[in-house]
C-alpha atoms as a PDB file:
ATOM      1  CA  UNK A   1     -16.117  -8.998 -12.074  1.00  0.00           C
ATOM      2  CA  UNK A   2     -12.350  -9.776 -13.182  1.00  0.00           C
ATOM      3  CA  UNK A   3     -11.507 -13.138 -11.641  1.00  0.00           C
ATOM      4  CA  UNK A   4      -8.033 -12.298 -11.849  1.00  0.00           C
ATOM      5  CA  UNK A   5      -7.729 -10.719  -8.361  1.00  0.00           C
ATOM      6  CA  UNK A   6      -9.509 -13.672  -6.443  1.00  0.00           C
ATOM      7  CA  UNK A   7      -6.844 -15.969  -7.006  1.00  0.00           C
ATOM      8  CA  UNK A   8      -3.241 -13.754  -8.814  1.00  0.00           C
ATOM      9  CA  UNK A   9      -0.828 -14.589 -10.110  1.00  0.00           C
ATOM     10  CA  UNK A  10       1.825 -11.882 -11.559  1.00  0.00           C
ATOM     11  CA  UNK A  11      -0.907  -8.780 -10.830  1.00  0.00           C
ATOM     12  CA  UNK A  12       0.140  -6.162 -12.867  1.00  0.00           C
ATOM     13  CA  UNK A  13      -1.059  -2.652 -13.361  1.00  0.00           C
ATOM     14  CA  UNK A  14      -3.335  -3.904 -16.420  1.00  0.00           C
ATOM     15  CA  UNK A  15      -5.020  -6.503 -14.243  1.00  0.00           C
ATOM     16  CA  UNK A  16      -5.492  -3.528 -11.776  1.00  0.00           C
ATOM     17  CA  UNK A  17      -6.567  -1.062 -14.035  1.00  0.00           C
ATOM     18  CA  UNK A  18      -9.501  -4.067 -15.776  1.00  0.00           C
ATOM     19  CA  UNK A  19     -10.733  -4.463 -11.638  1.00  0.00           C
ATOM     20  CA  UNK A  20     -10.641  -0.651 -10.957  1.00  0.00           C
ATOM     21  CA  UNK A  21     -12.980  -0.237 -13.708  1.00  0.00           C
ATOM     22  CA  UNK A  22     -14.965  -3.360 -13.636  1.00  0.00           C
ATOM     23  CA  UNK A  23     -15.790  -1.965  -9.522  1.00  0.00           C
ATOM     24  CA  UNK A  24     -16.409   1.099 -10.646  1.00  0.00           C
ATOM     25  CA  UNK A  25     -19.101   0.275 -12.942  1.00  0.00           C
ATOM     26  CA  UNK A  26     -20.729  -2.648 -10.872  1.00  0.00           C
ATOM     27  CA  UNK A  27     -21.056  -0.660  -7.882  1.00  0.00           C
ATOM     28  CA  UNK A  28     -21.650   3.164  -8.977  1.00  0.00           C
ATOM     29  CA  UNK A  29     -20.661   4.350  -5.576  1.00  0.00           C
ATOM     30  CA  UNK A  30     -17.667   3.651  -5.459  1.00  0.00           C
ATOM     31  CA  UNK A  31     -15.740   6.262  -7.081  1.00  0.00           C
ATOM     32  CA  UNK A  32     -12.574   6.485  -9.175  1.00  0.00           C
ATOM     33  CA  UNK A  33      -9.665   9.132  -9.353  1.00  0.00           C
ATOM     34  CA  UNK A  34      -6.495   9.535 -10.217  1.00  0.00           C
ATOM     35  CA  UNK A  35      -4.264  11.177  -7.592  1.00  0.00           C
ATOM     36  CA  UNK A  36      -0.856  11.452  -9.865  1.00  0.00           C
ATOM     37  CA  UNK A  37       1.319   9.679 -12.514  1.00  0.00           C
ATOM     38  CA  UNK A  38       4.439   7.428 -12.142  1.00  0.00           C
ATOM     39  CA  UNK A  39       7.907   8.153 -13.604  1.00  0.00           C
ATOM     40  CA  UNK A  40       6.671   6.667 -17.038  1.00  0.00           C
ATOM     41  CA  UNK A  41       3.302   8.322 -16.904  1.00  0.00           C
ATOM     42  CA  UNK A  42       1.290   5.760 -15.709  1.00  0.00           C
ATOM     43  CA  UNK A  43      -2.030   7.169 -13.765  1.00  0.00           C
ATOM     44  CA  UNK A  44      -1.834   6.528 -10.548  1.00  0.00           C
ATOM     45  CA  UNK A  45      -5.001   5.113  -8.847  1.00  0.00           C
ATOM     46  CA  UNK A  46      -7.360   5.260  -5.868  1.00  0.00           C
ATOM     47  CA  UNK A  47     -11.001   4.410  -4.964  1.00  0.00           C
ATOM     48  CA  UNK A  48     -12.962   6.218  -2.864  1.00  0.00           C
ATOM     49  CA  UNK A  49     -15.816   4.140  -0.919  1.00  0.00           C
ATOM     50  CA  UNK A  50     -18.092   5.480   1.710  1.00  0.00           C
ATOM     51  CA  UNK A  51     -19.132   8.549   2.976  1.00  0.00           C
ATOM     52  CA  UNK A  52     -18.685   8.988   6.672  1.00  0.00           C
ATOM     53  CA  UNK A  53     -16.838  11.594   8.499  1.00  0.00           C
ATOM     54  CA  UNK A  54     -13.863   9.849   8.832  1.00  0.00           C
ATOM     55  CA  UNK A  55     -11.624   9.559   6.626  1.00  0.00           C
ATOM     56  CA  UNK A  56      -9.209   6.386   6.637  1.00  0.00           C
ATOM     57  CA  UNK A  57      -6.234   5.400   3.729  1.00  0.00           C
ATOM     58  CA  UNK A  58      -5.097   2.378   2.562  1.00  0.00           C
ATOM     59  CA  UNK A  59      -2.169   1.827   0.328  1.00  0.00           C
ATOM     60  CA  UNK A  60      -0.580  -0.859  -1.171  1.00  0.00           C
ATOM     61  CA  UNK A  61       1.978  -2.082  -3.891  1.00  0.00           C
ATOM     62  CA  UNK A  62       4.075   0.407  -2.748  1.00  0.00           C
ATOM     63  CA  UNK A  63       7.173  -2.153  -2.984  1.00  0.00           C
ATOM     64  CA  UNK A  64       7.554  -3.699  -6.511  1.00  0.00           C
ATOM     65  CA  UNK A  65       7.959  -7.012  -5.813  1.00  0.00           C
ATOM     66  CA  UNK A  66       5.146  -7.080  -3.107  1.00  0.00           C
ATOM     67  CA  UNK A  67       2.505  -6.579  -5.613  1.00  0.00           C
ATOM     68  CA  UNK A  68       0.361  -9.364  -3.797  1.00  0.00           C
ATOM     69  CA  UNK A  69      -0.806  -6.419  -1.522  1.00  0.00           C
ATOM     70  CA  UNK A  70      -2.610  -5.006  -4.606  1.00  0.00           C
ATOM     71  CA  UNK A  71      -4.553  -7.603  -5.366  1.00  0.00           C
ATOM     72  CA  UNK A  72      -5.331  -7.996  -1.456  1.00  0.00           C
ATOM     73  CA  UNK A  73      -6.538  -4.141  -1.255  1.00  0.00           C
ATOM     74  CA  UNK A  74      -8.754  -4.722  -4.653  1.00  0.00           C
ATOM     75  CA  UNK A  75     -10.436  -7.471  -2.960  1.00  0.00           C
ATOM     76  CA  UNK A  76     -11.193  -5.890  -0.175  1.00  0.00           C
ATOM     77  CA  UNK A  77     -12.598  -2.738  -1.887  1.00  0.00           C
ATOM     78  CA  UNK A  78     -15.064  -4.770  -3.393  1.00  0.00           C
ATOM     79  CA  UNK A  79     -16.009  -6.967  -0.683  1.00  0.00           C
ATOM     80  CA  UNK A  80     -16.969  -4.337   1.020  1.00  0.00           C
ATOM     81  CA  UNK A  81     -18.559  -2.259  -1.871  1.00  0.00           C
ATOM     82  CA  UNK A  82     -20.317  -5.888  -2.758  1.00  0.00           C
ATOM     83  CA  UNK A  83     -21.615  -6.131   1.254  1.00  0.00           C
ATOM     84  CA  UNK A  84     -22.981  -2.390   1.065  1.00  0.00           C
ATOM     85  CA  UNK A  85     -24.845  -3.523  -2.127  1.00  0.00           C
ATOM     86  CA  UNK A  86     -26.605  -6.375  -0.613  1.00  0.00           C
ATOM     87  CA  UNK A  87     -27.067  -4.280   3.003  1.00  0.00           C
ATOM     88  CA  UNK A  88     -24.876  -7.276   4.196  1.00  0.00           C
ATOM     89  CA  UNK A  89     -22.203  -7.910   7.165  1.00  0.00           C
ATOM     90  CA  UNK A  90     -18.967  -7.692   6.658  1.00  0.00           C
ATOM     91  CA  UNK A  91     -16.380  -9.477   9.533  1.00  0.00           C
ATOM     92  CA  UNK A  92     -19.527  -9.278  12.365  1.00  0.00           C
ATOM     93  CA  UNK A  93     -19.736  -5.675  11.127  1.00  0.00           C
ATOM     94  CA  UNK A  94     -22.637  -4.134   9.053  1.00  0.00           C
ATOM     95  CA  UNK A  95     -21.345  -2.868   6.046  1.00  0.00           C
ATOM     96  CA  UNK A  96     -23.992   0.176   5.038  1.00  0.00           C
ATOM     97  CA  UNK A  97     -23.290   1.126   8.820  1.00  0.00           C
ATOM     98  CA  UNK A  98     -19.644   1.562   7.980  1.00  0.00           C
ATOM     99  CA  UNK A  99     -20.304   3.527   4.698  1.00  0.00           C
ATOM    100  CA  UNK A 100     -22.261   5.833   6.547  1.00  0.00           C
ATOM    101  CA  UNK A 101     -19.493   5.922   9.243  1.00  0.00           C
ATOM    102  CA  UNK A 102     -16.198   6.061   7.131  1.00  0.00           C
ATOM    103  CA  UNK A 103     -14.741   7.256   3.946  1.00  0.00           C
ATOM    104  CA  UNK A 104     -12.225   5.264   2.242  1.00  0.00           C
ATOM    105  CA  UNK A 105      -9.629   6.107  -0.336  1.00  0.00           C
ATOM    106  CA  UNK A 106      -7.662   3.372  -1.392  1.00  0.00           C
ATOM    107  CA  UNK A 107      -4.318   3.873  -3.678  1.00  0.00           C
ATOM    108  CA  UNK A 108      -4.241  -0.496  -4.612  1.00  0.00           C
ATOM    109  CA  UNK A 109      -0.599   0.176  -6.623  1.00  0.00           C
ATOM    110  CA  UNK A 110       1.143   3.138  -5.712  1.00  0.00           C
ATOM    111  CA  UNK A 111       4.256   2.113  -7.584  1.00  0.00           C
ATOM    112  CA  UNK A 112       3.124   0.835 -10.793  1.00  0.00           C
ATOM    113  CA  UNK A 113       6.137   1.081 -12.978  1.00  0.00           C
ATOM    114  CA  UNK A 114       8.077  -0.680 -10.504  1.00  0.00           C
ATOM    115  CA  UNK A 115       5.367  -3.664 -10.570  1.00  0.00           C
ATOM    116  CA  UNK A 116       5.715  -3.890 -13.768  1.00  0.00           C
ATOM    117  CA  UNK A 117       8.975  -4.284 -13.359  1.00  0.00           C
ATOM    118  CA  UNK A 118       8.855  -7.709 -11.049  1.00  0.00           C
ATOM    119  CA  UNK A 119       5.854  -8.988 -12.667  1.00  0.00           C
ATOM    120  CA  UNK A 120       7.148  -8.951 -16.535  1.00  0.00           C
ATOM    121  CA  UNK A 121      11.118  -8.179 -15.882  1.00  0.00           C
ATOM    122  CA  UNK A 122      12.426  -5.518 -18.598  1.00  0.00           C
ATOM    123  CA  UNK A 123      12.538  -5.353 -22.416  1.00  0.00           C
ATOM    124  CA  UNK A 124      14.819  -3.247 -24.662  1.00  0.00           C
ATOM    125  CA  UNK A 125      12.486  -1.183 -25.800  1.00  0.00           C
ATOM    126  CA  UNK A 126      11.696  -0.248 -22.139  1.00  0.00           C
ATOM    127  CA  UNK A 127      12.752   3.418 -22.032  1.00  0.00           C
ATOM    128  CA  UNK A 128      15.088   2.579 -18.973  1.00  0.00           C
ATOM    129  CA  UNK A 129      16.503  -0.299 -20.279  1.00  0.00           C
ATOM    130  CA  UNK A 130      20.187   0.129 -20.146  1.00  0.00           C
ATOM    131  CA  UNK A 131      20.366   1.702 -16.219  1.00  0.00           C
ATOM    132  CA  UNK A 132      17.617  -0.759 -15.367  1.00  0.00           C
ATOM    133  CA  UNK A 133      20.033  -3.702 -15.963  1.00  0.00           C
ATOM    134  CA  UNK A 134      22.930  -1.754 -14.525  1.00  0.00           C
ATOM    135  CA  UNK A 135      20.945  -1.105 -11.832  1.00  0.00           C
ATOM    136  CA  UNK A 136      19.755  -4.682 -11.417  1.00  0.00           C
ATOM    137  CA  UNK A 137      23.421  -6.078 -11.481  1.00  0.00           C
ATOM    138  CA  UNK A 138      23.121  -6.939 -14.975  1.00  0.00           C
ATOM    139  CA  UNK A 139      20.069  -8.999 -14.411  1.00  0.00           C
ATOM    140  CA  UNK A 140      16.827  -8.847 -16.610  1.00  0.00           C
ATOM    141  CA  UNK A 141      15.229 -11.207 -13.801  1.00  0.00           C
ATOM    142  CA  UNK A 142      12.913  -8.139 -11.782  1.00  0.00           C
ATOM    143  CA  UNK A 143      11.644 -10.507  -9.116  1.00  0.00           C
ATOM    144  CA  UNK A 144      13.195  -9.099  -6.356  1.00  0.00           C
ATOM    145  CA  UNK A 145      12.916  -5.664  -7.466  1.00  0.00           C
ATOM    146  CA  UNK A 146      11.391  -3.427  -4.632  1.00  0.00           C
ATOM    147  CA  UNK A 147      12.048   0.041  -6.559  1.00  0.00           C
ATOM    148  CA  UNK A 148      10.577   2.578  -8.730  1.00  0.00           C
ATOM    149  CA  UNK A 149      11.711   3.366 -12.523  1.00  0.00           C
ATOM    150  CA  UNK A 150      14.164   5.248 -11.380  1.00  0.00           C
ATOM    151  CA  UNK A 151      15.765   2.453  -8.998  1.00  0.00           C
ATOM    152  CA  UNK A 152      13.848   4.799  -5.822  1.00  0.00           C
ATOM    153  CA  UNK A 153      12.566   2.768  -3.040  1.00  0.00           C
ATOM    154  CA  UNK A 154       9.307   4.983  -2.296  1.00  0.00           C
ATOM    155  CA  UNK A 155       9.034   4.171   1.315  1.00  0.00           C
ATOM    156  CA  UNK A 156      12.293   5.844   2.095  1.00  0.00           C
ATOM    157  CA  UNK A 157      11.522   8.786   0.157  1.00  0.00           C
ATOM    158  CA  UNK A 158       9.237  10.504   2.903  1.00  0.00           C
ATOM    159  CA  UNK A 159      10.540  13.729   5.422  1.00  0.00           C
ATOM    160  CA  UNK A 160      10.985  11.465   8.332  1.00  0.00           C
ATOM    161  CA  UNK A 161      14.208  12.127   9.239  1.00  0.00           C
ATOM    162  CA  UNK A 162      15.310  11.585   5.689  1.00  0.00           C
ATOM    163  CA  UNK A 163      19.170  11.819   6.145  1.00  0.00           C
ATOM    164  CA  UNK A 164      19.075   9.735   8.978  1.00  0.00           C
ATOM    165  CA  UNK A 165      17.484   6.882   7.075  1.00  0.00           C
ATOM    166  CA  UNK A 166      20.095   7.850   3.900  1.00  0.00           C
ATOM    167  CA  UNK A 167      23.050   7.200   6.702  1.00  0.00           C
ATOM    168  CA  UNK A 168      21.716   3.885   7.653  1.00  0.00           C
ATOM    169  CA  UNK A 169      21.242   2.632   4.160  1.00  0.00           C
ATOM    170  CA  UNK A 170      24.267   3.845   2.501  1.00  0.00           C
ATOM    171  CA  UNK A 171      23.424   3.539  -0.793  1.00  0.00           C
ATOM    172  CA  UNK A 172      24.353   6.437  -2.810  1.00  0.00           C
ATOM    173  CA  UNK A 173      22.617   5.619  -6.121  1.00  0.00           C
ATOM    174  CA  UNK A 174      19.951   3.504  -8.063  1.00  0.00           C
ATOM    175  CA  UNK A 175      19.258   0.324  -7.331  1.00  0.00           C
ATOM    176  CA  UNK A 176      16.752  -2.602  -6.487  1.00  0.00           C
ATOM    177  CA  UNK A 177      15.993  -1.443  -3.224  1.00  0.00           C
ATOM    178  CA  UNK A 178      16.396   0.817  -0.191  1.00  0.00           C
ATOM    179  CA  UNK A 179      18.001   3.933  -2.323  1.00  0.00           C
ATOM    180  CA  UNK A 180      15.838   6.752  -0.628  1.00  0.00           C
ATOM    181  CA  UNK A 181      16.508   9.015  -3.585  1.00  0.00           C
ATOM    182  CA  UNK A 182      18.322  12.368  -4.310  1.00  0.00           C
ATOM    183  CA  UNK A 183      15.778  14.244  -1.762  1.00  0.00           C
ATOM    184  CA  UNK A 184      12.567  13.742  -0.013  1.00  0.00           C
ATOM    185  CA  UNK A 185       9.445  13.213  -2.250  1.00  0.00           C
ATOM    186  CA  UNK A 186      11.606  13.334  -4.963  1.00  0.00           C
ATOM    187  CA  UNK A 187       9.975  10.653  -7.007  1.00  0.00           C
ATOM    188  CA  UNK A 188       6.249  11.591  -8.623  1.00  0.00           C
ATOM    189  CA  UNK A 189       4.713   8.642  -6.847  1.00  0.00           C
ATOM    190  CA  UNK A 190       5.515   9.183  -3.351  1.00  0.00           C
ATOM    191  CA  UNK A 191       4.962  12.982  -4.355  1.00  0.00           C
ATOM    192  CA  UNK A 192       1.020  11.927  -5.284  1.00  0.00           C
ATOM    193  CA  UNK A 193       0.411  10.148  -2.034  1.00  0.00           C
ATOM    194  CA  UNK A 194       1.812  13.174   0.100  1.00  0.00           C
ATOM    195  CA  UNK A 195      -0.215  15.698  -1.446  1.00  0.00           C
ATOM    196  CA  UNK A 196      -3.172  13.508  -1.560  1.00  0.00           C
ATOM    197  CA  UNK A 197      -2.760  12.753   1.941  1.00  0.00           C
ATOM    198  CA  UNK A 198      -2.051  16.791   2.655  1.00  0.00           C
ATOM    199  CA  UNK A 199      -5.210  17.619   0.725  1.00  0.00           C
ATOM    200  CA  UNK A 200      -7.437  15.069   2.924  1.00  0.00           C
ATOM    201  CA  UNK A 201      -5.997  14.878   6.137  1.00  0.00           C
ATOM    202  CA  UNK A 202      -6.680  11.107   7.027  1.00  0.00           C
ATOM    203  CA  UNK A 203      -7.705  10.365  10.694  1.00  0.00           C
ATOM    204  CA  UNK A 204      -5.964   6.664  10.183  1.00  0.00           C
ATOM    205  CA  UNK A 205      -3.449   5.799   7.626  1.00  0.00           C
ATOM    206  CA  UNK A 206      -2.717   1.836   6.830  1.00  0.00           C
ATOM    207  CA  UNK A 207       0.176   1.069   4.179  1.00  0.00           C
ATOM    208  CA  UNK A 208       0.670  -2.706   3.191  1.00  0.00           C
ATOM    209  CA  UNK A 209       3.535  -4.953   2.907  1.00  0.00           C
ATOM    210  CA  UNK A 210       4.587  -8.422   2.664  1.00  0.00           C
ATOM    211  CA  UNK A 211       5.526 -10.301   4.685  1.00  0.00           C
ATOM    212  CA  UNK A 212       6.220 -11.337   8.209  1.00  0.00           C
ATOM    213  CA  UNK A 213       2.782 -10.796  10.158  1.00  0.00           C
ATOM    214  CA  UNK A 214       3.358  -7.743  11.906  1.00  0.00           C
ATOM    215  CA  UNK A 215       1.953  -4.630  12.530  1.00  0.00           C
ATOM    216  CA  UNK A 216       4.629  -1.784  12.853  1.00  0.00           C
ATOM    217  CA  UNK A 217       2.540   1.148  14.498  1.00  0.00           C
ATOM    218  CA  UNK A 218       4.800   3.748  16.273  1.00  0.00           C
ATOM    219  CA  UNK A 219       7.191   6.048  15.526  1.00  0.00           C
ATOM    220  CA  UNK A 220       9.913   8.152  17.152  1.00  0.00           C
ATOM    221  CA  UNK A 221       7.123   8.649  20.199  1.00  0.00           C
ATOM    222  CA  UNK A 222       5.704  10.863  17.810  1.00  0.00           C
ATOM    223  CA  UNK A 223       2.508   8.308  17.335  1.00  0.00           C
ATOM    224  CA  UNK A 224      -0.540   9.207  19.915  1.00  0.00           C
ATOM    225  CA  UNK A 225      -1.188   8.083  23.127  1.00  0.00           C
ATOM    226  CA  UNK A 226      -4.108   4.915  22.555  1.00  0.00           C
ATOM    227  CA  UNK A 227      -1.627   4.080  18.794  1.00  0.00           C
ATOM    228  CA  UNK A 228      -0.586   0.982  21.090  1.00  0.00           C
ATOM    229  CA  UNK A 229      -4.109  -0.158  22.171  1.00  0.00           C
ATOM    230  CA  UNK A 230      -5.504   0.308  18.682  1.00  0.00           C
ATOM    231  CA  UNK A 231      -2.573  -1.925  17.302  1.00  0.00           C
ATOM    232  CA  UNK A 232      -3.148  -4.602  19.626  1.00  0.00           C
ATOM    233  CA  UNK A 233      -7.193  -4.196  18.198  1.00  0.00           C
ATOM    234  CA  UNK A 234      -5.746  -5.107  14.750  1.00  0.00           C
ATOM    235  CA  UNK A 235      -3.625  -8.039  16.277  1.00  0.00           C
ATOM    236  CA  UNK A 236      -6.964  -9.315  17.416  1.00  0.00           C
ATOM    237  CA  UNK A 237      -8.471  -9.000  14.546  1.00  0.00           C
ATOM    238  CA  UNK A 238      -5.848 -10.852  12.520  1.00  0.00           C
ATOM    239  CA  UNK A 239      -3.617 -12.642  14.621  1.00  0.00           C
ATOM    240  CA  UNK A 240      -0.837 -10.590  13.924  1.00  0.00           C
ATOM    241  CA  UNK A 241       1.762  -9.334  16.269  1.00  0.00           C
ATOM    242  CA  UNK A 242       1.729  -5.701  17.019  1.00  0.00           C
ATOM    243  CA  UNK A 243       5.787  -4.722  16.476  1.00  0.00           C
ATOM    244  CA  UNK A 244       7.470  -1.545  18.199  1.00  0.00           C
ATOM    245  CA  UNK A 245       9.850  -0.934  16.126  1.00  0.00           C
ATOM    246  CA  UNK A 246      13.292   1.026  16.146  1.00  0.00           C
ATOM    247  CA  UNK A 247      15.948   2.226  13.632  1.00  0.00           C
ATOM    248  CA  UNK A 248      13.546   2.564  10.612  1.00  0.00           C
ATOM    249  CA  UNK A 249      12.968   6.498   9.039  1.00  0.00           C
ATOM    250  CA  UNK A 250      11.580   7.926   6.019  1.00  0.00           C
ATOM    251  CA  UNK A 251       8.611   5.141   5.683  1.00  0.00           C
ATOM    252  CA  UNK A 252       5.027   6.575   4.732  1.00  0.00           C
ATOM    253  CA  UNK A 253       3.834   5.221   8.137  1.00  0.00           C
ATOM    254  CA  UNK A 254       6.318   7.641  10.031  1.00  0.00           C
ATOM    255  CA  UNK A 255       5.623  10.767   7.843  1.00  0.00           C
ATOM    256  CA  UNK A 256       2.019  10.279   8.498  1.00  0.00           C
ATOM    257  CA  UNK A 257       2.441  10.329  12.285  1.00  0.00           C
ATOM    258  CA  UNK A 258       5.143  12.862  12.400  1.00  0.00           C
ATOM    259  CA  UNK A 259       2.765  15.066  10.657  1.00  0.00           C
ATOM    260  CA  UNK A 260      -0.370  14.378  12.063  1.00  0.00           C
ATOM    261  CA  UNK A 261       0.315  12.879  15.227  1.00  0.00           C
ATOM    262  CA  UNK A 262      -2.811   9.766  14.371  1.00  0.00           C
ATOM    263  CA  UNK A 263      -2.600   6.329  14.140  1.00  0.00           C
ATOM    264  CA  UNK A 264      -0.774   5.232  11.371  1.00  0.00           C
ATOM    265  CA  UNK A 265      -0.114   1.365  10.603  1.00  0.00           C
ATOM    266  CA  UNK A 266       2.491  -0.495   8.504  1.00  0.00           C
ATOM    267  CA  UNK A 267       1.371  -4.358   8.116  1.00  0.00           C
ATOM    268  CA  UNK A 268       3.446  -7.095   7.213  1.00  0.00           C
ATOM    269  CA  UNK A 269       1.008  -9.458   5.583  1.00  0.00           C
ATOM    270  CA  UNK A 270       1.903 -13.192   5.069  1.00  0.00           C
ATOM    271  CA  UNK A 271       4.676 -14.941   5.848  1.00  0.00           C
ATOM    272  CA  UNK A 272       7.358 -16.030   3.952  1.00  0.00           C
ATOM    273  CA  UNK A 273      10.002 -14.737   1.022  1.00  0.00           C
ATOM    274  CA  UNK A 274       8.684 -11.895  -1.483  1.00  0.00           C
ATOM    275  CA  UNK A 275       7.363 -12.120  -4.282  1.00  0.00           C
ATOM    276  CA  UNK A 276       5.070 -14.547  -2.033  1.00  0.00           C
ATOM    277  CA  UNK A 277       3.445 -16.980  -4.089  1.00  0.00           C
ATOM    278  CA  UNK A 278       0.007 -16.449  -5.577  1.00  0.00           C
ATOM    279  CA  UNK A 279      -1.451 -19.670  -3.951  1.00  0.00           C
ATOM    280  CA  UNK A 280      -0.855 -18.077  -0.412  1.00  0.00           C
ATOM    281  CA  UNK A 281      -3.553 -15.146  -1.818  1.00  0.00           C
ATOM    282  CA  UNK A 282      -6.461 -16.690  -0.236  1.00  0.00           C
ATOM    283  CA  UNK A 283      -5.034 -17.551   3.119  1.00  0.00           C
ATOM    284  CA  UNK A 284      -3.554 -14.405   3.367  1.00  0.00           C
ATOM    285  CA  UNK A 285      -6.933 -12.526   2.327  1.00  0.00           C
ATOM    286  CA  UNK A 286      -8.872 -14.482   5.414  1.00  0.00           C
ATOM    287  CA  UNK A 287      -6.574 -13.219   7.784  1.00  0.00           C
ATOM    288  CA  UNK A 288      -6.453  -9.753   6.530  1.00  0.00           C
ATOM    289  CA  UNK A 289     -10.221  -8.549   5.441  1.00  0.00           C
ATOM    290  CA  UNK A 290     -10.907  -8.685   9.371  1.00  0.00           C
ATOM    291  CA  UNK A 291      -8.005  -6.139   9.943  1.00  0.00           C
ATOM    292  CA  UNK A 292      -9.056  -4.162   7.521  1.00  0.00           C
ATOM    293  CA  UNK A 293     -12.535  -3.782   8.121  1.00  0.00           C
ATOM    294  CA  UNK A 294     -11.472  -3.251  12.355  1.00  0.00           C
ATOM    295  CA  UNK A 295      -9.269  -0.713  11.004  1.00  0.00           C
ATOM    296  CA  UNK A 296     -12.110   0.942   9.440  1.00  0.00           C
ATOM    297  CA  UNK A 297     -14.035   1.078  13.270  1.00  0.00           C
ATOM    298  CA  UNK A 298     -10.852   2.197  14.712  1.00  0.00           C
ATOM    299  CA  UNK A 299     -13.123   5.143  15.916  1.00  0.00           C
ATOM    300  CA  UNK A 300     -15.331   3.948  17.798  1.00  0.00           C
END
């Protein structure tokens, strides 16, 4: 198995695409698709792991320069893949139990072109090039780049009150960060994760951030009746604060429970300035993988 992802530094979609596959071939149940393409045709990826009735998602590396939340996600896939192969426990939990419980899909980089992006900065021969700088205040320094390709920050590009959230962010093109876009799901990756999420229907939904060590899990009273108690479960599990929070629109989190009226979570993992730094991975990882794998019990 890649070492990269157990301690990163600057994970990229490469490094993601060399663990996808190195999982996928160690542990032969856990399955691999492809769920869309970015802006510059990258595949975008998820792994599928268990095969219980319910059905629970996890995203991450949906903000560019958060792409610490990738790395976190692949880790946990195969920790828990790696438990189920050695009929092992998992956070006081027994893992084959779970598999036989829950199905996972897991999207580790939703926006892989804008990764990219903060991990390697821009060259010219980047097809972008020119409007990337413009749009990056003339900088070829990516680091705090939160965007897609197209300078689209994909967690405002969901039909959540869309024009409210355009309104509060006032941006009216391209940029680093919080552009929404043109129209709702107008950008291919936030597009893929919609449909994917349309075409299975998730019971629980959990997108990943950095930082601050929250957990954002209401929205617009929309969210169902025990969303609060389960939060406070994932607090628990963590130590991180559950966060009612007000004036945000348009995230994945609040499309989710508009729609479906289930929990959905947004966490804020580590603390600190993004890009956090790669030797906060493993501190971050031990307070997380319990989270994760109560998020995956949520049911019961």
């Amino acid at each position: 198995m890649s070492e990269i992802h157990r301690n990163p530094s600057n994970y990229g979609y490469d490094e993601l695409v060399e663990d996808c596959l190195q999982v996928i071939r160690k542990y032969p149940f856990v399955e691999g698709y492809v769920i869309g393409h970015t802006v510059l045709g990258r595949p975008i990826l998820a792994l599928k792991c268990g095969n219980g009735e319910r059905r629970v998602h996890m995203n991450g590396g949906c903000h560019a320069n958060e792409w610490m939340t990738s790395a976190l996600l692949m880790r946990y896939v195969e920790d828990w893949a790696s438990a189920c192969e050695g009929d092992d426990w998992l956070n006081g939990e027994g893992a084959c139990r779970l598999y036989k419980e829950v199905t996972l899909w897991a999207v580790p980089m939703l926006n892989p072109d804008g990764v990219e992006l903060a991990v390697r900065g821009v060259r010219p021969d980047h097809p972008f090039y020119r409007q990337l700088v413009e749009w990056n205040n003339g900088s070829e320094q990516f680091d705090q780049w939160k965007a897609n390709a197209r300078g689209v920050d994909l967690n405002d590009q969901f039909p959540a009150h869309w024009d409210e959230e355009c309104r509060r962010r006032g941006r009216s093109g391209p940029g680093p960060r919080d552009y929404p876009g043109p129209y709702p799901l107008s950008e291919p990756e936030a597009l893929a994760l919609a449909n994917m999420t349309n075409a299975l229907e998730f019971d629980t939904v959990i997108a990943l951030h950095t930082q601050g060590e929250e957990i954002y899990w209401n929205y617009r009273n929309y969210e169902p009746e025990q969303a609060e108690k389960l939060a406070k479960r994932l607090g628990r599990a963590s130590g991180y604060k559950p966060v009612k929070l007000s004036g945000s629109d348009a995230g994945y989190k609040d499309w989710f429970i508009q729609r479906y009226r289930r929990p959905g979570f947004t966490v804020e993992a580590g603390l600190g300035a993004n890009p956090l730094p790669a030797s906060q991975f493993d501190s971050i990882y031990r307070t997380l993988q319990p989270l994760l794998t109560e998020a995956l019990r949520l049911h019961r």
